[in-house]
Protein backbone atom coordinates (compact mmCIF):
# COMPACT_ATOMS: atom_id res chain seq x y z
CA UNK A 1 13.35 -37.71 -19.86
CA UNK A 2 13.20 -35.96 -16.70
CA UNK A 3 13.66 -32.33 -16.79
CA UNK A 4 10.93 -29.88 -18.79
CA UNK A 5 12.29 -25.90 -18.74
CA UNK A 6 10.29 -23.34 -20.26
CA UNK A 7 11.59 -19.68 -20.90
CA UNK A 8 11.25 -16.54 -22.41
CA UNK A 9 12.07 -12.60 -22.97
CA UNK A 10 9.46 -10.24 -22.47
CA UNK A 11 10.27 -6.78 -24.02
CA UNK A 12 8.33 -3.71 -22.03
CA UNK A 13 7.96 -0.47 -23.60
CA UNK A 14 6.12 2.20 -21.93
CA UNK A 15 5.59 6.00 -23.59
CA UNK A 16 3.14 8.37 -21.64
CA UNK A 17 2.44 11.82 -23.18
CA UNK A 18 -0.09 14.77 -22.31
CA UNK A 19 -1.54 17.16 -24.87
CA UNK A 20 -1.44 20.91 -25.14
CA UNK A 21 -4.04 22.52 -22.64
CA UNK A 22 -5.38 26.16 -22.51
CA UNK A 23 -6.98 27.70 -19.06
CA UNK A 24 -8.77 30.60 -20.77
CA UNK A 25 -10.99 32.85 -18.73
CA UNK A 26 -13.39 31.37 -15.82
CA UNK A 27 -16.24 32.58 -14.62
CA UNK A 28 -14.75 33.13 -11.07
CA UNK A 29 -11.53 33.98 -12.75
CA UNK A 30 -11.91 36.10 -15.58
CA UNK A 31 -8.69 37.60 -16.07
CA UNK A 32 -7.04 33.98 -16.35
CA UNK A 33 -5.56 32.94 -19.87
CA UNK A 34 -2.26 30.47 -19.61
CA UNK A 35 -1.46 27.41 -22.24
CA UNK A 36 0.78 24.46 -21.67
CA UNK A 37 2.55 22.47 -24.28
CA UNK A 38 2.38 18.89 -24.88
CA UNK A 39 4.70 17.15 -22.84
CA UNK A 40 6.47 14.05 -24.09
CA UNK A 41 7.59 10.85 -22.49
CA UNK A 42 6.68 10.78 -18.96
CA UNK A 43 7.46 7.93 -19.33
CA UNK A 44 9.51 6.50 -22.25
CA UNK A 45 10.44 3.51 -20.84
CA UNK A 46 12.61 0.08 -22.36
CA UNK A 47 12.82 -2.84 -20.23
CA UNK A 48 14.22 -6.19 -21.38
CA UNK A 49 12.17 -8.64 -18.28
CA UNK A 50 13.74 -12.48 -18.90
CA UNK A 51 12.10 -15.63 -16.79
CA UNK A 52 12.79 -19.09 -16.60
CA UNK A 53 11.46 -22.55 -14.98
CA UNK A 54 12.31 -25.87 -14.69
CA UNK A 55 10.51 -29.05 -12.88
CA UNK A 56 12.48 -32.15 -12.41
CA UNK A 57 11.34 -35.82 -12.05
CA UNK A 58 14.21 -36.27 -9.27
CA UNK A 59 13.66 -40.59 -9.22
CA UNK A 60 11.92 -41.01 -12.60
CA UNK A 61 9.18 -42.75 -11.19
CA UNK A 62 6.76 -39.69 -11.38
CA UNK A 63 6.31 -38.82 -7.34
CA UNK A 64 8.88 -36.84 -6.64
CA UNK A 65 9.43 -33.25 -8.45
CA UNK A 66 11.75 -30.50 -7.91
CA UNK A 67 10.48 -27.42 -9.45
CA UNK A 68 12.35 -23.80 -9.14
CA UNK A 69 11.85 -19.86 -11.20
CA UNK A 70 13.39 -17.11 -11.58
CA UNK A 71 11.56 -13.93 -13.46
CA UNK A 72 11.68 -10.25 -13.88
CA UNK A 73 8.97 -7.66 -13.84
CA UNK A 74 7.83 -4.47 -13.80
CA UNK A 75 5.84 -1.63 -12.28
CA UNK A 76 2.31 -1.66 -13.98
CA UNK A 77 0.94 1.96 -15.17
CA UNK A 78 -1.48 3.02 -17.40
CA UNK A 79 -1.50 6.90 -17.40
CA UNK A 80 -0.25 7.83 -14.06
CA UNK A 81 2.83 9.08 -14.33
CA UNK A 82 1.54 11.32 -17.43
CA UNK A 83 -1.08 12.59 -14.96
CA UNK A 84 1.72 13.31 -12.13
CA UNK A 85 3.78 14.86 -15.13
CA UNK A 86 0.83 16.92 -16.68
CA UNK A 87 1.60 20.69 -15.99
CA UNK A 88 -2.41 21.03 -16.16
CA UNK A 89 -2.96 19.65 -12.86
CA UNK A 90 -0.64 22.77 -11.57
CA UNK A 91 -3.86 24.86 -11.47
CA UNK A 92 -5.40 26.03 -7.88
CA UNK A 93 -8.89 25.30 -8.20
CA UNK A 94 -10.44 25.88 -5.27
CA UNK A 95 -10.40 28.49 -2.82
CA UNK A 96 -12.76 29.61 0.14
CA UNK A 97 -13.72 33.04 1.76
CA UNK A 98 -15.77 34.23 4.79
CA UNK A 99 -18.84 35.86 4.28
CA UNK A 100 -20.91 38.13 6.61
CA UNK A 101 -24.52 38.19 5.34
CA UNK A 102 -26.96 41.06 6.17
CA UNK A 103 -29.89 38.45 5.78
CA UNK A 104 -30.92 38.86 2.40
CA UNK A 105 -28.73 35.35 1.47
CA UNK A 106 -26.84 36.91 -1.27
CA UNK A 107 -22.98 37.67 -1.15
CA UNK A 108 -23.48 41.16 -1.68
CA UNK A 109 -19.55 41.62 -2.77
CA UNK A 110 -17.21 40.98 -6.01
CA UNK A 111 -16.20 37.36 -5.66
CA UNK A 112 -13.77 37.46 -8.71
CA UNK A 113 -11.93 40.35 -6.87
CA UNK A 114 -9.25 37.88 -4.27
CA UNK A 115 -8.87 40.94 -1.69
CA UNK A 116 -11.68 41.74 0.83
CA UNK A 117 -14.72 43.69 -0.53
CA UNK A 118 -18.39 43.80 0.36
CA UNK A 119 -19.19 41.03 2.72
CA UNK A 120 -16.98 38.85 1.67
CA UNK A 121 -13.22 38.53 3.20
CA UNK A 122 -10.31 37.41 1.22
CA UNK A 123 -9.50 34.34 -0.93
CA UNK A 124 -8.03 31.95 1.49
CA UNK A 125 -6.17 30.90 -1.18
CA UNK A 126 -4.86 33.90 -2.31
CA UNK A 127 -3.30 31.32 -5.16
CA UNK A 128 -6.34 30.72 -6.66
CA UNK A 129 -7.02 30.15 -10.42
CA UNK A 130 -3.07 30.58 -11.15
CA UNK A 131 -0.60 27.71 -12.01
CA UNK A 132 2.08 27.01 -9.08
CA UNK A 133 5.18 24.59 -9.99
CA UNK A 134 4.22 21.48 -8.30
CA UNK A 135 6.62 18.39 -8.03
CA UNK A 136 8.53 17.40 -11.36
CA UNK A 137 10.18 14.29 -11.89
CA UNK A 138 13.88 13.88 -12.72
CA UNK A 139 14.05 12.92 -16.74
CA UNK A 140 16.96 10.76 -15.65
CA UNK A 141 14.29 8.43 -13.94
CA UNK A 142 12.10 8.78 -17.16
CA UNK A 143 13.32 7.89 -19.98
CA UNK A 144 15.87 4.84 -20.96
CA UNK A 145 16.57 1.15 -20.72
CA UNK A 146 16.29 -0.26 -17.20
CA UNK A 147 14.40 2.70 -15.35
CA UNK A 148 11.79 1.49 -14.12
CA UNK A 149 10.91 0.32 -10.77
CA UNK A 150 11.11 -3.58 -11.26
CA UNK A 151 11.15 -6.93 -9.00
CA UNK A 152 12.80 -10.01 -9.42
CA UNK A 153 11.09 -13.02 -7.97
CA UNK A 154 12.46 -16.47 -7.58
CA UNK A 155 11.03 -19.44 -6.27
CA UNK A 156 12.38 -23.06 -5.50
CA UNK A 157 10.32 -26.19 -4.13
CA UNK A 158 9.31 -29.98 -3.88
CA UNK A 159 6.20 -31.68 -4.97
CA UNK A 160 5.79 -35.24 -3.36
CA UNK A 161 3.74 -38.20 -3.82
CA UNK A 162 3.19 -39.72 -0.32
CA UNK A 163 0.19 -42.11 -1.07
CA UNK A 164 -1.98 -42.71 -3.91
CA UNK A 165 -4.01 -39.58 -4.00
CA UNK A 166 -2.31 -37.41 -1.36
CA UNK A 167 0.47 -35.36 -2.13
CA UNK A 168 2.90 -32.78 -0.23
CA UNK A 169 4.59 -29.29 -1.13
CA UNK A 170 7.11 -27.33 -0.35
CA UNK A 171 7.89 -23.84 -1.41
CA UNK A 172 10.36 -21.27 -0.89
CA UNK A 173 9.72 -17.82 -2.40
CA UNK A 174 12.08 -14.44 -2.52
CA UNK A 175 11.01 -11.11 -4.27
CA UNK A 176 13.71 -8.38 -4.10
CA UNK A 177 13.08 -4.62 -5.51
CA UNK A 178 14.54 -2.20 -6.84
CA UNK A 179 14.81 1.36 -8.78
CA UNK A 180 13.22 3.51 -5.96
CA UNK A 181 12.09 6.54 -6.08
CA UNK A 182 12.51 9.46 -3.18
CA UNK A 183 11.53 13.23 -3.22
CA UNK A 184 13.77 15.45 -2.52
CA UNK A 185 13.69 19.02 -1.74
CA UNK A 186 15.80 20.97 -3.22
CA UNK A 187 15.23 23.78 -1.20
CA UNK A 188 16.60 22.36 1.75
CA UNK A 189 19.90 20.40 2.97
CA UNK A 190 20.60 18.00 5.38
CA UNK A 191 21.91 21.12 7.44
CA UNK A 192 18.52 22.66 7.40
CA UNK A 193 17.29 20.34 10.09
CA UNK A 194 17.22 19.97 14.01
CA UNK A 195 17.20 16.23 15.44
CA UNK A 196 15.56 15.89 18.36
CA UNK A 197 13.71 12.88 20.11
CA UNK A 198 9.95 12.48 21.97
CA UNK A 199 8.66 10.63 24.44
CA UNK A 200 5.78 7.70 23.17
CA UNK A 201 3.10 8.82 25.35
CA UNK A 202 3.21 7.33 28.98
CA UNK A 203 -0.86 8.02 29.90
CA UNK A 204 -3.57 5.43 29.26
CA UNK A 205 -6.68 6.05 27.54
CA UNK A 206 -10.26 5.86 29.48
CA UNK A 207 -11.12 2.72 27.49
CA UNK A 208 -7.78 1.16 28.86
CA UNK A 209 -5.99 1.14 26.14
CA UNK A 210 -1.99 1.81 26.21
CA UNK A 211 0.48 2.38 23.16
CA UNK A 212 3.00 -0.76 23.99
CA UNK A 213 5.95 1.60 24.29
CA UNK A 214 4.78 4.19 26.64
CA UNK A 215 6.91 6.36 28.35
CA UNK A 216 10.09 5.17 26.15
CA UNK A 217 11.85 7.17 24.13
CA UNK A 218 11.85 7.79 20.20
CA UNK A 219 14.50 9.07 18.61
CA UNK A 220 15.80 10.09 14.88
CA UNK A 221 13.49 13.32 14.10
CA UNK A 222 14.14 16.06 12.17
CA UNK A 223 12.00 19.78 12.00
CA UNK A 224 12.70 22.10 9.21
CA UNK A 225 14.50 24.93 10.30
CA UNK A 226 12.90 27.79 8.18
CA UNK A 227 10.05 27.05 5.63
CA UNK A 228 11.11 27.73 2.15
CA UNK A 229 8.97 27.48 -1.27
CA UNK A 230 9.36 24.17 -2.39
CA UNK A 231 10.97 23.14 -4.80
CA UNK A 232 10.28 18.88 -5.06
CA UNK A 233 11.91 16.64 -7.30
CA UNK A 234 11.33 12.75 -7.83
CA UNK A 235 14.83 10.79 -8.26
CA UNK A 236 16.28 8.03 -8.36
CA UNK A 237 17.26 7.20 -4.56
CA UNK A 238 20.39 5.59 -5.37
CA UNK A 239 21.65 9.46 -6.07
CA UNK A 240 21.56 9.27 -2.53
CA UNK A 241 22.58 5.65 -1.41
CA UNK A 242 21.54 2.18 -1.98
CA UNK A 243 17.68 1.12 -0.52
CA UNK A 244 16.57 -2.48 -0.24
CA UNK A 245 13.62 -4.31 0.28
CA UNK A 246 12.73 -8.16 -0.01
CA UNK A 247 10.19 -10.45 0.90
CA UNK A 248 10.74 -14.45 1.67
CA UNK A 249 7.44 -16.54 1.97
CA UNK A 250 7.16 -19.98 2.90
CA UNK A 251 4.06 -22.24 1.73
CA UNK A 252 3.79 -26.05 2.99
CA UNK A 253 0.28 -27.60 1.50
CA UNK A 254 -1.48 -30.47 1.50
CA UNK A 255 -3.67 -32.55 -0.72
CA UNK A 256 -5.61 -35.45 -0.15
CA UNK A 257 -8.74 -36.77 -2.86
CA UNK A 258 -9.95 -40.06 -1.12
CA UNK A 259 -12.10 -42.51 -2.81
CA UNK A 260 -14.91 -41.99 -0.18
CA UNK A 261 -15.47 -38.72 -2.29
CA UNK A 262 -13.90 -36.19 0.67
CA UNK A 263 -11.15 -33.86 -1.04
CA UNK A 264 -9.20 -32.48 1.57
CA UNK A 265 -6.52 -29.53 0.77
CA UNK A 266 -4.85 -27.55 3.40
CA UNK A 267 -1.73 -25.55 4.51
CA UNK A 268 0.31 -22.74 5.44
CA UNK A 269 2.35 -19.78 4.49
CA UNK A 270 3.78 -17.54 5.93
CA UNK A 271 6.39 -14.59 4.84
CA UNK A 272 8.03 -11.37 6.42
CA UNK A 273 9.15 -7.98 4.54
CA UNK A 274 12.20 -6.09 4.83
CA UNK A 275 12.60 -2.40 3.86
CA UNK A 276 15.37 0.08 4.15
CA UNK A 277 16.08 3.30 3.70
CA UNK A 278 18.64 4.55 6.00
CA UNK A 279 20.95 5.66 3.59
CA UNK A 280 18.66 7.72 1.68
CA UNK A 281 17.02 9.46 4.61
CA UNK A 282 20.32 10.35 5.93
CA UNK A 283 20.90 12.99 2.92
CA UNK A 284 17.14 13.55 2.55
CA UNK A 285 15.64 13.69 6.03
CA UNK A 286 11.96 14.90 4.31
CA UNK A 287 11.67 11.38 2.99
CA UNK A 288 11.02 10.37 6.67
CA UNK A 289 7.65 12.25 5.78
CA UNK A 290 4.35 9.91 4.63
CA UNK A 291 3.34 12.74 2.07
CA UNK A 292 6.80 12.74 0.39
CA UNK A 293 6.17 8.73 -0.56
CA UNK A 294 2.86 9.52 -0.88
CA UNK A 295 3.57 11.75 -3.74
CA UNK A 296 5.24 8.78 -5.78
CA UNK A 297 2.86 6.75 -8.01
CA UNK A 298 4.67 3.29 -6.85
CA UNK A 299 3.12 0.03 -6.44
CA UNK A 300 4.99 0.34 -2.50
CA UNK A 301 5.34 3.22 -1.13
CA UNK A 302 7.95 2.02 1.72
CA UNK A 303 6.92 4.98 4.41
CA UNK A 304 3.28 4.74 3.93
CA UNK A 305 1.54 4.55 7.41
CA UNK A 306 -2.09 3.25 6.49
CA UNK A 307 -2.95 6.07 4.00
CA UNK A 308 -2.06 8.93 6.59
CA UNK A 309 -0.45 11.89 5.21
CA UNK A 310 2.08 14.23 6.97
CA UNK A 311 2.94 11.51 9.54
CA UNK A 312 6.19 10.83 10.32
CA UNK A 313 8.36 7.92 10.62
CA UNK A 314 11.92 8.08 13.09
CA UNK A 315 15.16 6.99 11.52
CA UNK A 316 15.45 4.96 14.18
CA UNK A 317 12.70 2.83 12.02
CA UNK A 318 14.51 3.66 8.82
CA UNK A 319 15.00 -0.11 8.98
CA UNK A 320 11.56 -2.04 8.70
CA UNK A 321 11.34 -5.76 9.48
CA UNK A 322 8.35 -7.43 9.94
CA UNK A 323 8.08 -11.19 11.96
CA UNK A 324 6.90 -14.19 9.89
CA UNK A 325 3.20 -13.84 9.43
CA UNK A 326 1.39 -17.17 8.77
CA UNK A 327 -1.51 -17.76 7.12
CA UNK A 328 -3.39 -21.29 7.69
CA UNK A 329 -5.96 -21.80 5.15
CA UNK A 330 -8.13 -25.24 4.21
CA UNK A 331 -10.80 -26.57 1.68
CA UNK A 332 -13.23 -29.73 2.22
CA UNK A 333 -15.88 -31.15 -0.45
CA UNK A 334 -17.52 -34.19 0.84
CA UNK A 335 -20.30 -36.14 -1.44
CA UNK A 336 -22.86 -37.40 0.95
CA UNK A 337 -23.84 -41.00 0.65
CA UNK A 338 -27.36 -40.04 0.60
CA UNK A 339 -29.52 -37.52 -1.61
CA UNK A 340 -26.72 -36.64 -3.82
CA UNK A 341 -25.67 -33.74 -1.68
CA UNK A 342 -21.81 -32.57 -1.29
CA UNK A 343 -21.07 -30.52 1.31
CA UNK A 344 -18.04 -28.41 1.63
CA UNK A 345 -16.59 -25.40 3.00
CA UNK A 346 -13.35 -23.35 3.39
CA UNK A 347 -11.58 -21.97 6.35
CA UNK A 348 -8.90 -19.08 6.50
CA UNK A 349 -6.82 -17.21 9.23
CA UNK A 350 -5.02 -14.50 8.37
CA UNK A 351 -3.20 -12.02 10.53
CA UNK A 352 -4.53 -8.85 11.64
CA UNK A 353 -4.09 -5.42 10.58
CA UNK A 354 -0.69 -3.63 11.52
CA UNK A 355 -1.30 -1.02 14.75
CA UNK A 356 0.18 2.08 14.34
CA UNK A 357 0.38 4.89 17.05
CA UNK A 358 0.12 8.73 15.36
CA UNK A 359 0.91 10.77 18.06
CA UNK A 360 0.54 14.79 17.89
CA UNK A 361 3.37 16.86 19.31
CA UNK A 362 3.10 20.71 19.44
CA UNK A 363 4.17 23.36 21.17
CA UNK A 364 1.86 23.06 23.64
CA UNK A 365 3.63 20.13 24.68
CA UNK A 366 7.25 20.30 23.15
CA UNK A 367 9.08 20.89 26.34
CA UNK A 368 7.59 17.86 28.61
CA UNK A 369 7.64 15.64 25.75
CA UNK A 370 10.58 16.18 23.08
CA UNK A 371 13.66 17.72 23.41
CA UNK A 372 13.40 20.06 20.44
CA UNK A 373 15.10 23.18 21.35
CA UNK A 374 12.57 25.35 19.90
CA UNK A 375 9.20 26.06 18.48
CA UNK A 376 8.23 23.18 15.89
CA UNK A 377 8.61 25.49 12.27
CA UNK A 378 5.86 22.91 10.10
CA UNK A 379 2.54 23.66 11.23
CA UNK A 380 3.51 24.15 14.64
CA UNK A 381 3.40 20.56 15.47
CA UNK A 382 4.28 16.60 14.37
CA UNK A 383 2.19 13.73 13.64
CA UNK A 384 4.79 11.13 14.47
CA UNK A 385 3.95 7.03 14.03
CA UNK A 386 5.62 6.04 17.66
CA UNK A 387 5.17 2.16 17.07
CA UNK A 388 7.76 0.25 15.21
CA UNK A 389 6.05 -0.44 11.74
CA UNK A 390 5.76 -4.35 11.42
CA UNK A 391 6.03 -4.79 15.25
CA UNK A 392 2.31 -4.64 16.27
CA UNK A 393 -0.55 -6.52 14.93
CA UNK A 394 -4.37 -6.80 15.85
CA UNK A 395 -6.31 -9.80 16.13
CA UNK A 396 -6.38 -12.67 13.82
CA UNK A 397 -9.44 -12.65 11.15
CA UNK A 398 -10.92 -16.32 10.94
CA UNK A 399 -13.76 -16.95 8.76
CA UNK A 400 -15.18 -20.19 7.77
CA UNK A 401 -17.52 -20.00 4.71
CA UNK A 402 -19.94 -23.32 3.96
CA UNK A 403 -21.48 -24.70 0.95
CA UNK A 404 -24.37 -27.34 0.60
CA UNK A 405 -25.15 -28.64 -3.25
CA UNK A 406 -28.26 -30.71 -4.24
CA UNK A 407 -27.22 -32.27 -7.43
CA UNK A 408 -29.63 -33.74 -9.97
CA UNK A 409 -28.37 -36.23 -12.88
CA UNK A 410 -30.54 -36.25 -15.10
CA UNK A 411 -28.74 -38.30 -18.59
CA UNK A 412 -25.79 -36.19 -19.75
CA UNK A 413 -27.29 -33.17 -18.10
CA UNK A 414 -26.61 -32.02 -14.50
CA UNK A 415 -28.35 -29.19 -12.25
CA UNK A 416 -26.47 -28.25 -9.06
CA UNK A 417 -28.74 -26.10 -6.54
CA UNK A 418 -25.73 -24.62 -3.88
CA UNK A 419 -26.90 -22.74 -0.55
CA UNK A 420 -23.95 -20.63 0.44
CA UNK A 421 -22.88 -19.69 3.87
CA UNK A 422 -20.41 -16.90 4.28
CA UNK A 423 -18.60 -15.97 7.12
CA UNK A 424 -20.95 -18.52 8.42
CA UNK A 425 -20.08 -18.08 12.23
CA UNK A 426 -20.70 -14.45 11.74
CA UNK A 427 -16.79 -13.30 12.74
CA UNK A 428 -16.68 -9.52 13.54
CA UNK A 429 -12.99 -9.40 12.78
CA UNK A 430 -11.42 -5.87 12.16
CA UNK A 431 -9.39 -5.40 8.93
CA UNK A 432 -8.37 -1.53 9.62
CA UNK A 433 -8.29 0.79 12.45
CA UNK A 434 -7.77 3.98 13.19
CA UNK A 435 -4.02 4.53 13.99
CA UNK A 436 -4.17 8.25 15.46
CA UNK A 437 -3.40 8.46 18.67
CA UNK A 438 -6.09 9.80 21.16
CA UNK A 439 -9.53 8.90 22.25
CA UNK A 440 -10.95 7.03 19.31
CA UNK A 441 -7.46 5.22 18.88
CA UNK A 442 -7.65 1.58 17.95
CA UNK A 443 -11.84 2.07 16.54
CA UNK A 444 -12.40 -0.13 13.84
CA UNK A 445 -12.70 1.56 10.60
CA UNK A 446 -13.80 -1.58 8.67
CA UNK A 447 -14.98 -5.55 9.68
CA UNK A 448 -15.33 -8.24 7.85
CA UNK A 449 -18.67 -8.68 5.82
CA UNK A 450 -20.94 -10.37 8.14
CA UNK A 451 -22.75 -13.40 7.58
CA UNK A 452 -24.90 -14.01 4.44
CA UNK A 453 -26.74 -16.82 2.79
CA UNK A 454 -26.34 -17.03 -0.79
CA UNK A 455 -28.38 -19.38 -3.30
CA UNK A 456 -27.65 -20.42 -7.00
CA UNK A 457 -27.79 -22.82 -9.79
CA UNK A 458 -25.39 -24.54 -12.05
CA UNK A 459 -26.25 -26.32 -15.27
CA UNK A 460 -24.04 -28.24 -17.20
CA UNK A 461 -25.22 -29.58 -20.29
């Protein structure tokens, strides 16, 4: 009489294909004339995902309930994986070239000929219109039972009755990943690298602005020794050790609907996340690289750095922890006693964007700032993220948004004229910044939308 569980078994089955493709002859490559199969199951996926819930009635009275889940799920694709899988996509495409023009605006020279001729220098990709091997993924990691990235979530709380019409919750939440990918390259071993450590800048910039760990030292980098042609592979990470990462949330709300007509809901939550690598990265120091997770099609891509590419993170960060971040957030509706019009309005403050500090180091600067023995061998240079991921955090965003309704009654009809007011107290607050290091460090990139007035109807009939 107390307990209600509900339940279930969701079966998942994912198969991805691509179809045969020719690249026959092209106008600016005429000589070109490859096929490539069809290729099969990338993915072919079988997941068995169970879940279960249960709310109890803890005194039997109906005001006190104990309510707790557990559930698997799954990575969501549609074609992506097919698309990272199709050899198609292994095609050069585009190319440039210098031309010098002896003013009649024409490119007086052969431009399906790649080697210098006319006025026009050489393809600067000397590549292009050919097929390269690009990254392949492991088969291992596509096809079986159990393969796919997944998450299991649980979930555990109290619902309580404190008066008539007001009522208290509690909620615990924990969501813990797993199947990872990493790419590895094959080419290279753990040997093939030279640690070495920098220095996070110590020098202000003219707008006064300071990275918060200036003039201390990072360390846990790696530079390739030699550059060989790569040869990437997507596995599963636990070839190379066990990764974690989990998240634990908190939500406490509140909700009052008073007599008067005033509904009143409010609370907080508040979470951190946990990621860790260190075991992987210590047999695959490229993972340490942004592009490397950037060139796995996951929902989380644990070393992503705010979309950069080619940025690195230290090992000494290998191990990602981010404070609890709460989030206060409240609704009001209010039916004035005059006019028939409600007002109401909702209020939210969330916390602001992560900071990250991107910081180039070159040659130019490798002996007063790193202690790397020798020339850097990639690109002559690092873009290393110097801040602590989950450590440093811009400024709150608040935002209030208002409503005002007119209603009309009119028999068992009702029209509802709303004037809306969003971000009514026109908050500039910045959702993403720039995270490179130097003079423009810190701009915003994007602000909340300012304020705008709205109108509408409603009618129910």
């Amino acid at each position: 009489n107390r307990l209600t569980v509900s339940g279930g078994i969701r079966l998942d089955f994912q198969n991805e294909s691509t179809e045969p493709f020719t690249a026959g002859p092209h106008r600016w490559a005429p000589n070109r004339n490859f096929s490539f199969p069809a290729v099969e199951n990338v993915p072919n996926w079988k997941d068995v995902n169970p879940r279960i819930s249960g709310t109890y009635d803890l005194f039997g009275n109906g005001k006190t309930a104990l309510k707790a889940s557990a559930s698997r799920g799954v990575e969501q694709d549609s074609i992506r994986y097919a698309s990272a899988n199709n050899p198609a996509n292994t095609i050069i495409v585009q190319t440039q070239r210098a031309w010098t023009d002896n003013g009649d605006f024409v490119p007086n020279c052969d431009l399906t000929v790649g080697a210098a001729n006319g006025e026009c220098g050489p393809w600067v990709v000397p590549t292009f219109g050919t097929s390269l091997p690009g990254t392949r993924y492991d088969q291992a990691i596509m096809n079986g039972w159990g393969v796919r990235p997944w998450n299991w979530e649980f979930s555990t709380g109290i619902q309580q009755e404190i008066l008539p019409r007001l009522s208290a919750s509690f909620g615990y939440f924990r969501r813990v990943s797993g199947n990872f990918y990493v790419q590895d390259n094959e080419a290279l071993a753990p040997g093939d690298f030279t640690e070495y450590s920098v220095i996070a800048v110590p020098t202000a910039l003219p707008n006064g602005l300071q990275l918060p760990n200036a003039g201390q030292t990072v360390t846990g980098l790696y530079d390739q020794n030699f550059l060989p042609a790569p040869r990437n592979v997507i596995k599963d990470a636990s070839q190379f050790g066990d990764q974690f990462q989990h998240f634990d949330g908190i939500d406490f709300s509140l909700d009052a609907r008073l007599r008067n007509g005033l509904t009143l809901q409010g609370g907080v939550s508040t979470g951190k996340f946990m990621s860790d690598n260190c075991q992987i990265v210590d047999d695959v120091p490229e993972a340490l690289t942004t592009s490397a997770a950037a060139g796995i099609p996951q929902s989380v891509a644990s070393n992503a750095v705010q979309g950069n590419a080619n940025v690195i993170i230290p090992r000494s960060y290998c191990h990602q922890e981010t404070p609890y971040l709460p989030q206060y957030k409240a609704a009001a509706s209010y039916n004035l006693p005059w006019y028939g019009i409600r007002a109401s309005g909702t209020f939210q403050s969330v916390p602001g964007p992560q900071i990250f500090g991107n910081t180039i180091y070159n040659n130019a600067n490798r002996t007063t700032l790193t202690t790397l023995p020798r020339p850097f061998v990639v690109a002559g240079q690092a873009n290393i993220n110097v801040i602590e991921p989950g450590t440093e955090y811009g400024d709150r965003l608040n935002q209030i948004d208002l409503r005002f309704t007119k209603i009309f009654s009119m028999g068992r009809t009702r029209l509802d004229l709303n004037v809306d007011f969003y971000n009514a107290f026109n908050s500039d607050a910045v959702t993403a910044e720039i995270g490179s290091w130097g003079p423009v460090w810190r701009l915003p990139l994007t602000v909340i939308q300012p304020r705008f007035v709205k109108f509408g109807a409603r009618f129910d009939f």
